[in-house]
Protein backbone atom coordinates (compact mmCIF):
# COMPACT_ATOMS: atom_id res chain seq x y z
CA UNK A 1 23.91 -5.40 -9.61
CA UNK A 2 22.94 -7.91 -7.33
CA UNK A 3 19.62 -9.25 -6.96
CA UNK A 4 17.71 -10.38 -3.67
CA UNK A 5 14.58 -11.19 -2.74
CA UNK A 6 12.26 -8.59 -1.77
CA UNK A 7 9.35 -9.35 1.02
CA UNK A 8 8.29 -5.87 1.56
CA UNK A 9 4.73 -5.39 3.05
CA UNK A 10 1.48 -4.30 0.89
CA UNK A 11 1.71 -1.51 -1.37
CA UNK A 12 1.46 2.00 -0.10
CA UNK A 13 -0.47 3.46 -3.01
CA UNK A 14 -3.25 0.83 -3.54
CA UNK A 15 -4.07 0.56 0.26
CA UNK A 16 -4.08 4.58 0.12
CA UNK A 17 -6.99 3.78 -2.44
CA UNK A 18 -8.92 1.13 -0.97
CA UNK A 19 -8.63 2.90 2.68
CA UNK A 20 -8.34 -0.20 4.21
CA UNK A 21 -7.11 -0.20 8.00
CA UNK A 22 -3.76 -1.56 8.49
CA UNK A 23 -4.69 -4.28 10.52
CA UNK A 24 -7.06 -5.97 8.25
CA UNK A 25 -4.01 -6.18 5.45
CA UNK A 26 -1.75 -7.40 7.99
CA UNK A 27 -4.52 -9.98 8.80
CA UNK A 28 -4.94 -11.16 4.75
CA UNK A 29 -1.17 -11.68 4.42
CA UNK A 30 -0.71 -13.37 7.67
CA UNK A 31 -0.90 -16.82 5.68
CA UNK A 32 -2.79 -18.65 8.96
CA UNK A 33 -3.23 -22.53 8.37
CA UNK A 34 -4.30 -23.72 11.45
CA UNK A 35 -5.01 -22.24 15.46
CA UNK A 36 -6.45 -23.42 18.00
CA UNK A 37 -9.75 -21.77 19.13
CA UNK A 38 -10.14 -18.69 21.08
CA UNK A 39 -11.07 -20.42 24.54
CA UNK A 40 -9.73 -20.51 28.10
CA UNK A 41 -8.80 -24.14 27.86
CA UNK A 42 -6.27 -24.43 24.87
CA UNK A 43 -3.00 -23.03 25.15
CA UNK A 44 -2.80 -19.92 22.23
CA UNK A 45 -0.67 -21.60 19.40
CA UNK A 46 -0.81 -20.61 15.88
CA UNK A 47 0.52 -22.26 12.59
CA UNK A 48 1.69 -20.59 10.13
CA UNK A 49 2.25 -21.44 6.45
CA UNK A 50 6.39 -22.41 6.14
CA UNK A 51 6.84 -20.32 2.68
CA UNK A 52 7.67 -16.97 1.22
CA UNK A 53 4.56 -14.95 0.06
CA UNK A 54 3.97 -14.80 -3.91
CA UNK A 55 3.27 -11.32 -4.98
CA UNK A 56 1.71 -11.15 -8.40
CA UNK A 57 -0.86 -8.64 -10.14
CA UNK A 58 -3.62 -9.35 -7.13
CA UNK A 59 -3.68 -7.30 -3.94
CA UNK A 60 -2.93 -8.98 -1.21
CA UNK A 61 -6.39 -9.01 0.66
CA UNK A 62 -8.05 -10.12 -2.40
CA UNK A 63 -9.26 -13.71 -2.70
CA UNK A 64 -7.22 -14.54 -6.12
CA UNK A 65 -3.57 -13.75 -3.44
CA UNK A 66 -5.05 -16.32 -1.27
CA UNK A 67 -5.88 -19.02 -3.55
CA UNK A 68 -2.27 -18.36 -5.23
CA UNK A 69 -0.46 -18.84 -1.65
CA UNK A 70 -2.37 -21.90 -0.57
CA UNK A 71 -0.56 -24.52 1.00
CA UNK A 72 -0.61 -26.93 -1.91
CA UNK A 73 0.49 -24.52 -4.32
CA UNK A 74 4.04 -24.76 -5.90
CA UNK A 75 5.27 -21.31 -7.06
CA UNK A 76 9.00 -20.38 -8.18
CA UNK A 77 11.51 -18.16 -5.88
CA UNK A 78 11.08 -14.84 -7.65
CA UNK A 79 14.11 -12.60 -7.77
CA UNK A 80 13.37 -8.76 -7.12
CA UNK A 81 15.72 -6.01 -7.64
CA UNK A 82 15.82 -3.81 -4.41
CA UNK A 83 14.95 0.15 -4.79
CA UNK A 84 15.74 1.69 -2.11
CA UNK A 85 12.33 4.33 -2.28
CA UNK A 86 9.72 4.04 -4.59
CA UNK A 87 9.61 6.69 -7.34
CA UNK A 88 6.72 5.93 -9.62
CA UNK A 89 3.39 7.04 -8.55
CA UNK A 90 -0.04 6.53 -10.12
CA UNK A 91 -0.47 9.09 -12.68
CA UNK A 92 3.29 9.59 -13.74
CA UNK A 93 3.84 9.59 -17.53
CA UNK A 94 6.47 7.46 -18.54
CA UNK A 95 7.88 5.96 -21.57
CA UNK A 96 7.99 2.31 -22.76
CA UNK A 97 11.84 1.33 -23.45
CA UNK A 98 10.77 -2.24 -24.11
CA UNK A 99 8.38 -4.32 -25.75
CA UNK A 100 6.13 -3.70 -28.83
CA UNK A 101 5.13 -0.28 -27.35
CA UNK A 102 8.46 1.42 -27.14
CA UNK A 103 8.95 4.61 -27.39
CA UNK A 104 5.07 5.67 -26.73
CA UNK A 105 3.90 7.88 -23.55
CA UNK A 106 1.39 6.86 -21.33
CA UNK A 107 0.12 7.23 -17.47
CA UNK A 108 0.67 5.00 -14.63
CA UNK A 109 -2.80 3.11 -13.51
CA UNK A 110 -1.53 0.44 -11.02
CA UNK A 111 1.24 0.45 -8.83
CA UNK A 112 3.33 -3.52 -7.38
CA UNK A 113 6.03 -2.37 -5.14
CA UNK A 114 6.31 -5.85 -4.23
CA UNK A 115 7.49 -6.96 -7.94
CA UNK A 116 8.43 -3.51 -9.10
CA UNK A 117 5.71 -3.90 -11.63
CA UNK A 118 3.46 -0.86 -13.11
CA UNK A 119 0.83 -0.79 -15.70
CA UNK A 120 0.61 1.83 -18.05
CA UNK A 121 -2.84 2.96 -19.26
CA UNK A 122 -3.72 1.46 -23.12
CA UNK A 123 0.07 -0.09 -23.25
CA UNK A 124 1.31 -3.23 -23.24
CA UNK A 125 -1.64 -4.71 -23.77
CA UNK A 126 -2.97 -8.58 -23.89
CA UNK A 127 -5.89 -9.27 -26.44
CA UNK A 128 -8.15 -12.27 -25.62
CA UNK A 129 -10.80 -13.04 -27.32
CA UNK A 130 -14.06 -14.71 -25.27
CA UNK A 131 -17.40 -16.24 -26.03
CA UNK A 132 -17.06 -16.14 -29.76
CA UNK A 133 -19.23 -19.20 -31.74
CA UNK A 134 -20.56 -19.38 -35.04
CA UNK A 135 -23.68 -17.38 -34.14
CA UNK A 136 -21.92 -14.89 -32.16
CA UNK A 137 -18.67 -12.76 -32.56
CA UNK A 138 -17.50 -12.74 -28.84
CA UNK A 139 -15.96 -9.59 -27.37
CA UNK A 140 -12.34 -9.15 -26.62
CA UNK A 141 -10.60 -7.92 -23.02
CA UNK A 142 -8.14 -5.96 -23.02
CA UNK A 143 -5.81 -6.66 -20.08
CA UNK A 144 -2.74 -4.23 -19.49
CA UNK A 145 0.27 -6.21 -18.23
CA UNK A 146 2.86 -5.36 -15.73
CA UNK A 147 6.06 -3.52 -16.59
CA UNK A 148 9.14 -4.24 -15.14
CA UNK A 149 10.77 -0.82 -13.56
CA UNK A 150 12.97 0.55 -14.47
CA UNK A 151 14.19 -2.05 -17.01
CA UNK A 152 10.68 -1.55 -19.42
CA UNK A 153 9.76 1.91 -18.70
CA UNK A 154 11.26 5.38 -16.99
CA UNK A 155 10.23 8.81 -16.34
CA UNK A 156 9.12 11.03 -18.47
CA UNK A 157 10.85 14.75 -17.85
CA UNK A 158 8.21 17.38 -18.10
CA UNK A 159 10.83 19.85 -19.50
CA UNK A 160 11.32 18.19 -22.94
CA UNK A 161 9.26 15.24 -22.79
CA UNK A 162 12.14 12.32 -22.89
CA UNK A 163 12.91 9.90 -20.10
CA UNK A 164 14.91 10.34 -17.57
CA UNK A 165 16.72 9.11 -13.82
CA UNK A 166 15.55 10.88 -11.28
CA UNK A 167 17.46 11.70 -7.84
CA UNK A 168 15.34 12.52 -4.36
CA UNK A 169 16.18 15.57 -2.86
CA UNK A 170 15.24 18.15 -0.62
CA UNK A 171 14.06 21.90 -1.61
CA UNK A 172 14.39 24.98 0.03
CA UNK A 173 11.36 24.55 2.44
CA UNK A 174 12.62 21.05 3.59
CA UNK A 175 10.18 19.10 1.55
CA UNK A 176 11.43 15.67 -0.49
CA UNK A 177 10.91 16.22 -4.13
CA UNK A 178 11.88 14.25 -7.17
CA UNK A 179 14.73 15.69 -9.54
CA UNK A 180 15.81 15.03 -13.20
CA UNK A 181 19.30 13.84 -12.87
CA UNK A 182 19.58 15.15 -16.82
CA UNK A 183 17.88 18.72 -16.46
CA UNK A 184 17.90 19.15 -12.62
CA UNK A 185 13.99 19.73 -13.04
CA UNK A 186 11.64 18.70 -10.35
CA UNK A 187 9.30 16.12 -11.44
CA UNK A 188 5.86 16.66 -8.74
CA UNK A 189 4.30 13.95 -7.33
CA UNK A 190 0.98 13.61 -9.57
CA UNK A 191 -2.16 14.74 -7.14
CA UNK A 192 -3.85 11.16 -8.68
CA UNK A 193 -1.69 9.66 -6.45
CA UNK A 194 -3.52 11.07 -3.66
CA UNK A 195 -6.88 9.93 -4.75
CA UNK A 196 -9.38 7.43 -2.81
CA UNK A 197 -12.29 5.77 -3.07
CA UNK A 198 -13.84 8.63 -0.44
CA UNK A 199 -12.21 11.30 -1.84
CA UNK A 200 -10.48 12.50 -5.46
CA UNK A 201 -8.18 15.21 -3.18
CA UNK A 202 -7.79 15.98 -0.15
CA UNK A 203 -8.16 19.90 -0.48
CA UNK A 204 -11.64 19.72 -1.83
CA UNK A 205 -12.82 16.75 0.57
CA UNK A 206 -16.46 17.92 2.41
CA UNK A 207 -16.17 17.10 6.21
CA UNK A 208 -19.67 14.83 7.05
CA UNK A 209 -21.33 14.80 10.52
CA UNK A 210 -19.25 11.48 11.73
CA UNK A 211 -15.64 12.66 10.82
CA UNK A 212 -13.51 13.56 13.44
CA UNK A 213 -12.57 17.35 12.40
CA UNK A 214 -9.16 18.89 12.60
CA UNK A 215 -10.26 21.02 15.45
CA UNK A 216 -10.88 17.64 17.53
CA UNK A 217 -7.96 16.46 16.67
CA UNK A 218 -5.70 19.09 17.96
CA UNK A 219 -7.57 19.19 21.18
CA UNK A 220 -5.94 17.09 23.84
CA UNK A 221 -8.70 15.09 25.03
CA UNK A 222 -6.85 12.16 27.34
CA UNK A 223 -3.82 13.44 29.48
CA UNK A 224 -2.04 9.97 31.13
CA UNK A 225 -1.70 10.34 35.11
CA UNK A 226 -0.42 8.31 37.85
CA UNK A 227 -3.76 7.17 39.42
CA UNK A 228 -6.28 4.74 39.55
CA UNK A 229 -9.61 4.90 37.77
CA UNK A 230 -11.38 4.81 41.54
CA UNK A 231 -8.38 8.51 41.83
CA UNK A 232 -9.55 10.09 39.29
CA UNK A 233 -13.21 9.74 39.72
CA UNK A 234 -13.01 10.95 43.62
CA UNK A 235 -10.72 13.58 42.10
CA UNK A 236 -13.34 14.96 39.95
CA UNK A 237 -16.12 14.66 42.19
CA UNK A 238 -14.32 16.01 45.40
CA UNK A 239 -14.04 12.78 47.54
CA UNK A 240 -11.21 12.50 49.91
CA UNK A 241 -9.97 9.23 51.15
CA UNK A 242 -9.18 9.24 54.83
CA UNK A 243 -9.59 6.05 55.40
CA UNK A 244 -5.89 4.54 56.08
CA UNK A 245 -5.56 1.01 54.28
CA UNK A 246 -4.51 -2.05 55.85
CA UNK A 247 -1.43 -3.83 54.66
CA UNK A 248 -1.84 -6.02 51.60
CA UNK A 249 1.29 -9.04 50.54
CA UNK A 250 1.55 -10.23 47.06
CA UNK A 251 2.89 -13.53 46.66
């Protein structure tokens, strides 16, 4: 199959989490190095850094993604194989095909579209051990690295527990589900996906005094017309205009 580089935008699922508006992620990955200042007297010109963006285990608004794509840094064309739509979610159960940990079942935590990377919860693992001395033992972190999809892991099929391709289709009611291209068995979407920092699901979400309420939202509150602000206000209040304006030229 052949491989291209992929330079897709942020990941869907971890902005989800982090509820961050789209325009502040657009604004960390913009790679900015120099513009002139916001002021009537300088033309607007920006410069922007002239490389491809590194993707790695850091989001891309954090400050570790900066500090990996600064200017001076030196990083290797990375090679992704293009899926054409995202099928692993957080909270899928999957099972290792590579590595020490093959064979073993475990849930999805973290989610790089960019790299096609996922981390499975307790697998794959990476042992370091920290402050240890002679009067003290340390402690050791456990950090779960990436997995490579769908070369180091695939889905698990809920039927008989064993991996499996999967297929998107559409059911009878129109909606797109997943399907086991072995069994035919529709794998869900796990509701963990759907979690945020505000909320764990949407169904059992408690509407505050500042949220804008469903209600609201179907209401049309702005209908676009073909008039003036100065219109609309003598339109509301009952003004008419009889005055007859003089001719104006534009040049």
């Amino acid at each position: 199959m052949r491989l291209s580089l992929i330079l897709r935008n942020s990941s869907k699922l971890p902005k989800n989490y982090t509820n961050f508006p789209d325009r502040f992620v657009r604004r960390q990955t913009e790679f900015i190095e120099w513009e002139t200042p916001k002021l009537p007297q300088y033309q607007r010109r920006t410069v922007r850094w002239r490389k491809r963006a590194h993707y790695d285990i850091h989001r891309p608004w954090s400050q570790e993604f900066q500090n990996l794509n600064a200017p001076n840094m030196k990083l290797p064309v990375i090679y992704v194989q293009p899926i054409k739509e995202w099928f692993m979610f957080r909270g899928d159960r999957v099972e290792i095909l590579n590595g020490k940990d093959k064979g073993k079942h475990g849930l999805v935590n973290f989610v790089v579209e960019e790299r096609n990377w996922v981390c499975v919860e307790g697998l794959n693992c990476d042992y370091v051990k920290q402050n240890d001395s002679q009067d003290y033992y340390g402690f050791i972190t456990v950090n779960e690295k990436p997995l490579l999809v769908p070369r180091d892991v695939a889905l698990v099929d809920p039927s008989d527990q064993k991996p499996t391709t999967i297929e998107w289709r559409y059911d009878e009611e129109g909606n797109k589900v997943r399907v086991s291209l072995r069994t035919g068995r529709i794998i869900p979407i796990p509701t963990v996906a759907q979690e945020t920092i505000d909320f764990k699901m949407k169904e059992i979400y408690i509407e505050q005094p500042k949220d804008t309420t469903a209600e609201h939202i179907k209401k049309v509150s702005f209908v676009p017309k073909i008039k003036t602000f100065e219109m609309e206000i003598m339109d509301e209040m009952g003004i008419k205009e009889e005055r007859i304006p003089y001719p104006m030229f534009w040049y």
